[in-house]
N, C-alpha and C. Protein backbone atom coordinates (compact mmCIF):
# COMPACT_ATOMS: atom_id res chain seq x y z
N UNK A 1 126.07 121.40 139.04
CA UNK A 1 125.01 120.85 138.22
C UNK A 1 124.17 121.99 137.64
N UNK A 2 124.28 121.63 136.65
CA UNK A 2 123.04 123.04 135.74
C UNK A 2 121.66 122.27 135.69
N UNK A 3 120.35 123.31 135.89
CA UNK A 3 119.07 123.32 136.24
C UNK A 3 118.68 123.70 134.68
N UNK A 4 118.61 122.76 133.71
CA UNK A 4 118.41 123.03 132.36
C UNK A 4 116.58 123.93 132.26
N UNK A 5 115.84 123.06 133.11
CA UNK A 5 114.50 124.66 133.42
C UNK A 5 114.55 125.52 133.41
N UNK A 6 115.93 126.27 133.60
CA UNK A 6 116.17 127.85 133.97
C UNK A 6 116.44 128.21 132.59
N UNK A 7 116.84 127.32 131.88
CA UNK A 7 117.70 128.08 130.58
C UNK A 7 116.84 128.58 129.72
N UNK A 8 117.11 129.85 128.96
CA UNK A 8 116.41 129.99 127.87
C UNK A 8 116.93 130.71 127.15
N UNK A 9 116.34 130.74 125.84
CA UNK A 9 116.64 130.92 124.72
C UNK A 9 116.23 132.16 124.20
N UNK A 10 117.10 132.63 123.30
CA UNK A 10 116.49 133.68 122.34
C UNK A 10 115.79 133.20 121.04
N UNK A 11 114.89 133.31 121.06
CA UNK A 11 114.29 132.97 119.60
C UNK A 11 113.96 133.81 118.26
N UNK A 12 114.10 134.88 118.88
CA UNK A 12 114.24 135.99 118.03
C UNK A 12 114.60 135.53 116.70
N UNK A 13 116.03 134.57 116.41
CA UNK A 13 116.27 134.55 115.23
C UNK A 13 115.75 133.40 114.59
N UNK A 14 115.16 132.76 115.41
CA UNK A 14 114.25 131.74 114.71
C UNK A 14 112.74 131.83 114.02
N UNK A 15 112.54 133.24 114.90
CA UNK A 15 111.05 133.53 114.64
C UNK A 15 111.73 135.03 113.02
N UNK A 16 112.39 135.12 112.86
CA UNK A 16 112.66 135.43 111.59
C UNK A 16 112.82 134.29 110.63
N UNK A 17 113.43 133.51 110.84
CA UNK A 17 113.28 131.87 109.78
C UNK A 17 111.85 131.79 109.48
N UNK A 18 110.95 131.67 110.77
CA UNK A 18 109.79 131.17 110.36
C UNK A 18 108.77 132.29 109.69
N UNK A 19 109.26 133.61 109.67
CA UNK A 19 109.01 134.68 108.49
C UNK A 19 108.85 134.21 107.31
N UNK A 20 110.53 133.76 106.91
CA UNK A 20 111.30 133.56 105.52
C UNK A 20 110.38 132.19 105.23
N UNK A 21 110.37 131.05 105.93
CA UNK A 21 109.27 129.92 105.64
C UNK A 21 107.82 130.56 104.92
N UNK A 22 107.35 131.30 105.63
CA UNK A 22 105.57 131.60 105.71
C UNK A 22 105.68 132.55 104.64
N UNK A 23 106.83 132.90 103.75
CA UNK A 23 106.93 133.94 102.43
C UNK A 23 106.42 133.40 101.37
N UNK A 24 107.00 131.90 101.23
CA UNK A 24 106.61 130.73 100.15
C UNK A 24 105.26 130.26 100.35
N UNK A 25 104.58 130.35 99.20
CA UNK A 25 103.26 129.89 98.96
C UNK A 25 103.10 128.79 97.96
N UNK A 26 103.13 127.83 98.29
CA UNK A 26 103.33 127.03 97.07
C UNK A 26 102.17 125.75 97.24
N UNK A 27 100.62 126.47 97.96
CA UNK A 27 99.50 126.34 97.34
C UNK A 27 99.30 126.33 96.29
N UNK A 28 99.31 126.59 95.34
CA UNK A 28 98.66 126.88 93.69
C UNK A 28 99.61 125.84 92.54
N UNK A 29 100.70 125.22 93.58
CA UNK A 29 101.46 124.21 92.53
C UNK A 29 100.73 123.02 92.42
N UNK A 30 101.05 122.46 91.46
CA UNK A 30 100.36 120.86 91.67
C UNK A 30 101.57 120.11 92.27
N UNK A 31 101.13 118.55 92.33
CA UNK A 31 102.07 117.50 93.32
C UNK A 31 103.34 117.75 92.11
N UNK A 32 103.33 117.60 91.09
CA UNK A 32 104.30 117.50 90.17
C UNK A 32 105.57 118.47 89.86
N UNK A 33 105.14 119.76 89.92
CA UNK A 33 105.96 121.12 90.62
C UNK A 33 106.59 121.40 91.62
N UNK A 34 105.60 120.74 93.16
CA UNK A 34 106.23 120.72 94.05
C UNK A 34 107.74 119.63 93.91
N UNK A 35 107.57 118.41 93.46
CA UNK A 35 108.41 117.63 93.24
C UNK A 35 109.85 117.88 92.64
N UNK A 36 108.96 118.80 91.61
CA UNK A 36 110.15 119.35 90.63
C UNK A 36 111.26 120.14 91.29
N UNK A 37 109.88 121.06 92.07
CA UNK A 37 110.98 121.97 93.07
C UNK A 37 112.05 121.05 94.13
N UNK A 38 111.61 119.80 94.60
CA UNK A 38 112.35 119.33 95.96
C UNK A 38 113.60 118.63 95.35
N UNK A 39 113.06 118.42 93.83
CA UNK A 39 114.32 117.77 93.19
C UNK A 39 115.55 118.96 93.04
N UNK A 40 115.00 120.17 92.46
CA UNK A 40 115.56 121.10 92.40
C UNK A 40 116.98 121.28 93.26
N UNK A 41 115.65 121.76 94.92
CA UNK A 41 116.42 122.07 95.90
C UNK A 41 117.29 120.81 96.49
N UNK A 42 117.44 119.39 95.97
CA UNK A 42 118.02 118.38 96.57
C UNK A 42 119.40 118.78 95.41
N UNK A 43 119.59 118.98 94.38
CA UNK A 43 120.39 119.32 93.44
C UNK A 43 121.14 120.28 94.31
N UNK A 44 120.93 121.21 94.26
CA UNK A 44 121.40 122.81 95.35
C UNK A 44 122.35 121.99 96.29
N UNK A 45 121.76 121.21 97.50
CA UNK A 45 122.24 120.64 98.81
C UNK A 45 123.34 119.57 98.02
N UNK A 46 122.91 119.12 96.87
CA UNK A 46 124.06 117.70 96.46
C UNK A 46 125.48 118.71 96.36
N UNK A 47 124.99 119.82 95.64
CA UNK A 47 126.55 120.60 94.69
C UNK A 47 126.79 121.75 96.53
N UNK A 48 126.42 121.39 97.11
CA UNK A 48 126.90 122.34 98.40
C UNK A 48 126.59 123.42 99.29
N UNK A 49 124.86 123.64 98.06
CA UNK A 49 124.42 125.06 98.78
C UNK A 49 124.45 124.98 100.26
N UNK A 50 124.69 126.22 100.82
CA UNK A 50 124.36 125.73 102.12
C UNK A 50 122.65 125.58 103.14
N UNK A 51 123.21 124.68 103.81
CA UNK A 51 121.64 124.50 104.74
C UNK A 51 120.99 125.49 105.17
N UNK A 52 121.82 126.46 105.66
CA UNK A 52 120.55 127.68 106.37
C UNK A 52 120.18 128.33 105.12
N UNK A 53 120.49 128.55 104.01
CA UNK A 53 119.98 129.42 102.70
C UNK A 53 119.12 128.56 102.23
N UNK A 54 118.97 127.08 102.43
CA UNK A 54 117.86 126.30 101.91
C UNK A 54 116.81 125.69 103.02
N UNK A 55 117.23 126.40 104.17
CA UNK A 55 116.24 125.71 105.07
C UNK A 55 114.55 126.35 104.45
N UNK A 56 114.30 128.00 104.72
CA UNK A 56 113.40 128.15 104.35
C UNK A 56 112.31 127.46 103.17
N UNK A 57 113.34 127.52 102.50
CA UNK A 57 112.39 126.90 100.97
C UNK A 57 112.01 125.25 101.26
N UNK A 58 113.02 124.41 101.81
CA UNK A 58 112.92 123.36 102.10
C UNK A 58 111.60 123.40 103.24
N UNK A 59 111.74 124.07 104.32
CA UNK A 59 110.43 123.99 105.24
C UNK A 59 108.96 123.95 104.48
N UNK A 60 108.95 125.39 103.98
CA UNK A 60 107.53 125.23 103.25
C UNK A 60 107.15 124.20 102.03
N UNK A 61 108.25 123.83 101.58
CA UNK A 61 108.17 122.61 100.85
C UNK A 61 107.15 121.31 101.26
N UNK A 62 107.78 121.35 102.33
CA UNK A 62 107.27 120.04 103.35
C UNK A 62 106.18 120.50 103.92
N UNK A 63 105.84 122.16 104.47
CA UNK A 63 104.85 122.89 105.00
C UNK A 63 103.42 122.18 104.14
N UNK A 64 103.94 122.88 102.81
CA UNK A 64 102.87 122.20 101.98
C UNK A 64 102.32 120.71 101.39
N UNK A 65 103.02 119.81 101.78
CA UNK A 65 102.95 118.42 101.41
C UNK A 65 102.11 118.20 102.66
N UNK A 66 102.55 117.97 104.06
CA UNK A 66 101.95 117.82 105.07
C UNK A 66 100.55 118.03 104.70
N UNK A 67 100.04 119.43 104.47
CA UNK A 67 98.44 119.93 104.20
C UNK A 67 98.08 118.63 103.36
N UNK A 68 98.61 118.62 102.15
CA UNK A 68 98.37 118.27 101.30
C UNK A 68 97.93 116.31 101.35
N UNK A 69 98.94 116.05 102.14
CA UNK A 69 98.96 114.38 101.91
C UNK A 69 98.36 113.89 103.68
N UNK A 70 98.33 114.51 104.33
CA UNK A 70 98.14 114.41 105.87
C UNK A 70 96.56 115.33 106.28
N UNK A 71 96.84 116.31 105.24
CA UNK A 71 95.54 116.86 105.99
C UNK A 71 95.49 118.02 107.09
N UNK A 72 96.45 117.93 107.64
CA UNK A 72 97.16 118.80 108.95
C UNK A 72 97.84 120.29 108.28
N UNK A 73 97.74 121.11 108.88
CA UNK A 73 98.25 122.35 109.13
C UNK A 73 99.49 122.42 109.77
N UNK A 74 100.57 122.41 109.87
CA UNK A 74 101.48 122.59 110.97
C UNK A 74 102.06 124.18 111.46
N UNK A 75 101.68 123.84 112.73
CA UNK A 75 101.80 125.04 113.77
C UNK A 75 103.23 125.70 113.93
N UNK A 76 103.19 126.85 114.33
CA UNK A 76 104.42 127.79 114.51
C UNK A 76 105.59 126.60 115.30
N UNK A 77 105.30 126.27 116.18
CA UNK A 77 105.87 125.85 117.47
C UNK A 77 106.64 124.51 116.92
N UNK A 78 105.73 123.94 115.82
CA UNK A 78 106.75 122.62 115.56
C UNK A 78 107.73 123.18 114.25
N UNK A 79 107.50 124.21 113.75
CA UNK A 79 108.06 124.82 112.71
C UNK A 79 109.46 125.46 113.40
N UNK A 80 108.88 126.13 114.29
CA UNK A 80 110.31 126.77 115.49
C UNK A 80 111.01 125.29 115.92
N UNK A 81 110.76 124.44 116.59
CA UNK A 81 111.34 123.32 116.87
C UNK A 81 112.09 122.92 115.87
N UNK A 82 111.80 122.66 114.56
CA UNK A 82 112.35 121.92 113.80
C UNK A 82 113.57 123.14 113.23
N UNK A 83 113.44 124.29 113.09
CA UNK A 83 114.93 125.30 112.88
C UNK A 83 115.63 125.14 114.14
N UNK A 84 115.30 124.87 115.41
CA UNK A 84 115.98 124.71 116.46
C UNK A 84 116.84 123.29 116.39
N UNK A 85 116.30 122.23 116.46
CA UNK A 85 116.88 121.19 115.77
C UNK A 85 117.49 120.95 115.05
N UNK A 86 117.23 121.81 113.76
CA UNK A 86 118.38 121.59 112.44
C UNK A 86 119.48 122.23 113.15
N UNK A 87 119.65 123.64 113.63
CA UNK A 87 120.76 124.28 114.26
C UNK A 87 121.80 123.25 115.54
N UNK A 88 121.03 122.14 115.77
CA UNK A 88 121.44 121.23 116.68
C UNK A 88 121.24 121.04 117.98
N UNK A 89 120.05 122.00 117.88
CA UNK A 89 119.51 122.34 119.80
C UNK A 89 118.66 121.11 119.95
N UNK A 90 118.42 120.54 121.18
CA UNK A 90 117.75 119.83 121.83
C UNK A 90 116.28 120.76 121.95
N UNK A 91 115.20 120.18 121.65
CA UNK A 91 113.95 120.64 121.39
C UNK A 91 113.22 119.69 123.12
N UNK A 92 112.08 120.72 123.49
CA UNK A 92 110.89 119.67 124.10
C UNK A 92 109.92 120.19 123.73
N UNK A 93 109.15 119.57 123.35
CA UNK A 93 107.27 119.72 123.29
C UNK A 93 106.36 119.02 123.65
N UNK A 94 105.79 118.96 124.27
CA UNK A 94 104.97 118.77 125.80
C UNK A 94 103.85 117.15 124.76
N UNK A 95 103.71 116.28 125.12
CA UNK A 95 102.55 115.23 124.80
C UNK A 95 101.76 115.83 123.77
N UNK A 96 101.67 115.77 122.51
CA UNK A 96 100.51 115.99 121.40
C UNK A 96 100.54 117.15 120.87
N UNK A 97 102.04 117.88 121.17
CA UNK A 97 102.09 119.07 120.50
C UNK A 97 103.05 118.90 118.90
N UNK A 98 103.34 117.90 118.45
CA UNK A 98 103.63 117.49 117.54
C UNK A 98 105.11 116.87 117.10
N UNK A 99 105.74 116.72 117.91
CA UNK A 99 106.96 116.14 117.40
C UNK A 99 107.62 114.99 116.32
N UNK A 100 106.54 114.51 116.23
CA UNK A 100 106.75 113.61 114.94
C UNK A 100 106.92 114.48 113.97
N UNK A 101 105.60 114.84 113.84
CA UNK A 101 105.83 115.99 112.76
C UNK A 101 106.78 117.04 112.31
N UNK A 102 107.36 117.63 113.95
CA UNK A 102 108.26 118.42 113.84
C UNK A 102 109.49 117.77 113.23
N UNK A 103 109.80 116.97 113.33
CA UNK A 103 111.08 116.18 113.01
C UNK A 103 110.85 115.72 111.69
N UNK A 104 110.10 115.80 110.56
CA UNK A 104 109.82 115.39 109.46
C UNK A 104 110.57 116.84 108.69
N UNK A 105 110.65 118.19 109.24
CA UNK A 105 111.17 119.39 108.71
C UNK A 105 112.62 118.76 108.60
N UNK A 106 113.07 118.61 109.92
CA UNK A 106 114.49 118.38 109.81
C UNK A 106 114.92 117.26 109.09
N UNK A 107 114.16 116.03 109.09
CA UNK A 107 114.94 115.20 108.34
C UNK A 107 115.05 115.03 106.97
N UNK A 108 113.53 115.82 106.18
CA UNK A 108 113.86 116.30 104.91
C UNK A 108 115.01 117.10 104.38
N UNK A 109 115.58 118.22 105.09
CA UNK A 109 116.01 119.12 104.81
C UNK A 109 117.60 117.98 105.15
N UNK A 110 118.13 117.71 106.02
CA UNK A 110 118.86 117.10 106.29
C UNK A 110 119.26 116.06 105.15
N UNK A 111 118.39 115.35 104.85
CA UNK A 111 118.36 113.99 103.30
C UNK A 111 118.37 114.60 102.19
N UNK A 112 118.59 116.10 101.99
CA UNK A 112 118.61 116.82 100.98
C UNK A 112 120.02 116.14 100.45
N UNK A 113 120.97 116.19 100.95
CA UNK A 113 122.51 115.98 100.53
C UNK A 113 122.68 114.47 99.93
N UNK A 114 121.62 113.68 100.34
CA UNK A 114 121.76 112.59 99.69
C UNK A 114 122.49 111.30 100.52
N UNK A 115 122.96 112.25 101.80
CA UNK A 115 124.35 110.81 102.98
C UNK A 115 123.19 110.03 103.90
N UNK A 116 121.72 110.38 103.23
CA UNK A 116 120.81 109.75 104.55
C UNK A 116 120.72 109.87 105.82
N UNK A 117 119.83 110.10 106.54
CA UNK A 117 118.89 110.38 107.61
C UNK A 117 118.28 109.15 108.59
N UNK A 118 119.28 109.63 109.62
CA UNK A 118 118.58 108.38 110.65
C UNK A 118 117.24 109.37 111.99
N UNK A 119 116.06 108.47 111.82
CA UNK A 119 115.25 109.19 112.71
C UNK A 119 115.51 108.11 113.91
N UNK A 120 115.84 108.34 115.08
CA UNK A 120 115.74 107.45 116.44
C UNK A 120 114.02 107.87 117.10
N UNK A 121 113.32 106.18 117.38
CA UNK A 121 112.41 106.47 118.09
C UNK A 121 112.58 105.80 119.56
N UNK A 122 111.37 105.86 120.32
CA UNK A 122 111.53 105.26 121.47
C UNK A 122 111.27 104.06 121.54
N UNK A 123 110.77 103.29 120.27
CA UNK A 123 110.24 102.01 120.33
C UNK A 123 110.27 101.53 119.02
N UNK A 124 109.85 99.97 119.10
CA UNK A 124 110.15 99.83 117.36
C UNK A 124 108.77 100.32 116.69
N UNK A 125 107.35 100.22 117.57
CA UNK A 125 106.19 100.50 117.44
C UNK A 125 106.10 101.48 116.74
N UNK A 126 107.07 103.22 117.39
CA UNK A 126 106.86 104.12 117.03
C UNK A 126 108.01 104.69 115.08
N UNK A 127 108.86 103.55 115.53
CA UNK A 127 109.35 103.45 114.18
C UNK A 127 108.74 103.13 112.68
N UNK A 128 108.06 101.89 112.97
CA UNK A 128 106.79 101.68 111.98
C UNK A 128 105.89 102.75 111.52
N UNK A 129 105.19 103.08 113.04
CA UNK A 129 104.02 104.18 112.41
C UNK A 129 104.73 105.74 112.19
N UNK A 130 105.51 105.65 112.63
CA UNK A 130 106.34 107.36 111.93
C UNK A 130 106.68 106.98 110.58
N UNK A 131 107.56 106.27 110.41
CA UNK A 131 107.82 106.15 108.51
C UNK A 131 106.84 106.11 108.04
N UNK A 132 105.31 104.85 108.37
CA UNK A 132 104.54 104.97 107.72
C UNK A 132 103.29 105.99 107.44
N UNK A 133 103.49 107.09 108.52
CA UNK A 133 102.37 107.97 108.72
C UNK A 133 103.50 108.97 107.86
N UNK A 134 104.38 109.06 107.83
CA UNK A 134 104.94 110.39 107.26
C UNK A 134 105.40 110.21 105.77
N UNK A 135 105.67 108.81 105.27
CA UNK A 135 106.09 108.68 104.20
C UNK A 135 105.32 108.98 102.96
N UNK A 136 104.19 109.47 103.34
CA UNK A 136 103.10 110.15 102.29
C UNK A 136 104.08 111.63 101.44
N UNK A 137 104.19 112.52 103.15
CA UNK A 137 104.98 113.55 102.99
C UNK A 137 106.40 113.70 102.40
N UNK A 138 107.01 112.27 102.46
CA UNK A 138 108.23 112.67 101.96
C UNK A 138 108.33 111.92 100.36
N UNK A 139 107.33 111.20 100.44
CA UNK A 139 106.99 110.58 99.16
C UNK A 139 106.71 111.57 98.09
N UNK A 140 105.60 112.55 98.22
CA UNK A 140 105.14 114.08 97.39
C UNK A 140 106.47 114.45 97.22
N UNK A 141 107.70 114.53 98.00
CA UNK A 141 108.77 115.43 97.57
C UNK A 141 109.63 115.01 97.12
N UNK A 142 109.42 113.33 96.58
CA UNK A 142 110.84 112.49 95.81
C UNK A 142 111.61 111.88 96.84
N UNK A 143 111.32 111.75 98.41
CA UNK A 143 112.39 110.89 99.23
C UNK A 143 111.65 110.18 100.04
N UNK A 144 112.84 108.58 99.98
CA UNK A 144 112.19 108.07 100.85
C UNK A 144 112.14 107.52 101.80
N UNK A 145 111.91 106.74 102.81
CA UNK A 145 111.43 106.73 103.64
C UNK A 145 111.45 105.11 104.21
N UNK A 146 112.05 104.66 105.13
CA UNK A 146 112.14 102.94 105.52
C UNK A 146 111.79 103.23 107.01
N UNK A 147 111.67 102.08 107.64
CA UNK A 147 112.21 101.55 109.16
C UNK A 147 112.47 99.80 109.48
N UNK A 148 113.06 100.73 110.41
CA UNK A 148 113.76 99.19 110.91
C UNK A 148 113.53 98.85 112.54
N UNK A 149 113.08 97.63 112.46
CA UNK A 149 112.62 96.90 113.98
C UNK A 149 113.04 95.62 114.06
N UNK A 150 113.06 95.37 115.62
CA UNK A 150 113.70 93.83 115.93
C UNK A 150 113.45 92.62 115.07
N UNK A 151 111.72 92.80 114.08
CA UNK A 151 111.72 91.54 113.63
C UNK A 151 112.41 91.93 111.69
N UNK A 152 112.98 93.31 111.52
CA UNK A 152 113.54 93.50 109.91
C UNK A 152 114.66 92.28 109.78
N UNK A 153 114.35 91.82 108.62
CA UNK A 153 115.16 90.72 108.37
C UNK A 153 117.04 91.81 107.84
N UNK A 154 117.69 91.07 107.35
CA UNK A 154 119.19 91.75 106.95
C UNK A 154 119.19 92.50 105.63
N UNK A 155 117.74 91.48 104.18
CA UNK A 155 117.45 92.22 103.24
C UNK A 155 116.65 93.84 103.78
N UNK A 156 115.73 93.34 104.25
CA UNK A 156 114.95 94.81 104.85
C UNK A 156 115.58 95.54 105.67
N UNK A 157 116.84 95.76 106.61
CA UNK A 157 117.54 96.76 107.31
C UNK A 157 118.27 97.66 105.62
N UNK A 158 119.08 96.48 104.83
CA UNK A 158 119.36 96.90 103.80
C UNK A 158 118.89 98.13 103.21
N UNK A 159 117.79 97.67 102.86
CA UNK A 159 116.40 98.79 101.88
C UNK A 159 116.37 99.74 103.19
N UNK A 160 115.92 99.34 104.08
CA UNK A 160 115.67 100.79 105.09
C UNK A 160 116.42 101.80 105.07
N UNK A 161 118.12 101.41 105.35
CA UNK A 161 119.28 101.82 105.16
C UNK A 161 119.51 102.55 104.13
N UNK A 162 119.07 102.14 103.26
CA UNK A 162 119.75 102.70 101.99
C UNK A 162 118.58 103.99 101.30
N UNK A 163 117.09 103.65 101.94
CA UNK A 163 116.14 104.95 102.15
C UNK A 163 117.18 105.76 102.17
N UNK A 164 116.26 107.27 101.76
CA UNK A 164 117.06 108.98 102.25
C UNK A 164 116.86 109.05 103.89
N UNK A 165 115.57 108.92 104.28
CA UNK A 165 115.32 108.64 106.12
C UNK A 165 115.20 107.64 106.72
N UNK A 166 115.91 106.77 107.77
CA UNK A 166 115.30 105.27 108.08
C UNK A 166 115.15 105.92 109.66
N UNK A 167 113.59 105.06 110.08
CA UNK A 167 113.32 105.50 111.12
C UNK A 167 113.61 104.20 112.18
N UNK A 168 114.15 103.98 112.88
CA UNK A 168 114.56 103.03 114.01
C UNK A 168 114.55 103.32 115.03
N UNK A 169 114.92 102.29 116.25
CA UNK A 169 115.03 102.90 118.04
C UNK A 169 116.78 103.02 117.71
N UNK A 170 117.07 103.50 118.67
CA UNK A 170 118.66 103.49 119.41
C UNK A 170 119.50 102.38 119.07
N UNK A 171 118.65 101.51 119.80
CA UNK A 171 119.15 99.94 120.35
C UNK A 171 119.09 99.13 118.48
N UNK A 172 118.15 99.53 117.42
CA UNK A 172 118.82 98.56 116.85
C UNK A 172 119.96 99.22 115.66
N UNK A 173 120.09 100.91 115.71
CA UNK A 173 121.26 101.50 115.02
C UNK A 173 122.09 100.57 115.91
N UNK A 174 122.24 100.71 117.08
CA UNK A 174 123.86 100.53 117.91
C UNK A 174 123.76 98.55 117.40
N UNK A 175 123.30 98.01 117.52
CA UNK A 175 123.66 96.56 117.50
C UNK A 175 124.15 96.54 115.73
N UNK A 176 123.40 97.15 114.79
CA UNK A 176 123.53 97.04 113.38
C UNK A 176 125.17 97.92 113.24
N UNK A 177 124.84 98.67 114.02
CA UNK A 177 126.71 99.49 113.79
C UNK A 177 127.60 98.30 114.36
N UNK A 178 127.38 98.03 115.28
CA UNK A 178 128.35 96.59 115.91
C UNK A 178 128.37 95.35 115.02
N UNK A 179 127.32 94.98 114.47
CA UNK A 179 127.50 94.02 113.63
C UNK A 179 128.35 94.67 112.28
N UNK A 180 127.96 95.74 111.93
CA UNK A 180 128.99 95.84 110.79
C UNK A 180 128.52 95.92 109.37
């Protein structure tokens, strides 16, 4: 049995990503530029660029919408989380250190390609208020944004579905994959 506490990581090359992020300043754009740009960079990801050459630009993208539509600053730590994540690592961050948030990096950057973005929550509760607390942010950048809970009718899983991100629990992806 492995003692996953013991393990750790080099971050070294993540804390260079979050260099290449914090290079882009894209304070001084208006909402309409930024847009322009996410359309841009969603163009790039449609024809194949690859993800790690667009992660940076894509982060501060979202870096700056967050400020912008939320109000919030986002911290090193959910910025490191979310390159850890995109790379496919299992992330933890401790009660109120931001993981919603953190996961708004990855699933933008991820819905770049256009095949859609499933966010899993722990509840349908937390499905609601994540799409709806974050969809400000992904709204500023041209994508959007659904969820789905026990009481979404078959039209509304539809629309959720067919969102760039749909935020749901576990339990109702797996019953909606079984139904078909």
């Amino acid at each position: 049995m492995v003692n996953l506490k013991n393990i750790e990581y080099d971050l070294r090359p993540l804390k260079r990503i979050l260099e290449r992020i914090k290079g882009y300043d894209f304070s001084a754009c208006s909402d309409e530029v930024l847009r322009d740009m996410s359309k841009r960079l969603r163009e790039r990801a449609m024809t194949g660029a690859d993800e790690k050459e667009l992660l940076p630009e894509a982060f501060a993208l979202v870096y700056e919408a967050v400020k912008r539509t939320l109000g919030l600053t986002p911290h090193d730590n959910q910025l490191l989380a979310a390159a850890a994540m995109t790379d496919g690592s299992v992330i933890e961050l401790a009660t109120g250190e931001g993981k919603t948030l953190a996961a708004v990096f990855t699933a933008y950057l991820k819905a770049l390609p256009g095949k859609g973005v499933h966010v899993l929550t722990f509840n349908d509760y937390l499905a609601k208020r994540d799409a709806l607390w974050m969809g400000p942010v992904y709204g500023l950048l041209g994508i959007a944004a659904g969820f789905i809970n026990e009481r979404t009718d078959k039209a509304g899983r539809r629309l959720a579905y067919n969102a760039d991100i749909s935020y749901l629990t576990a339990k109702e992806a797996g019953f909606d994959y079984l139904r078909g």
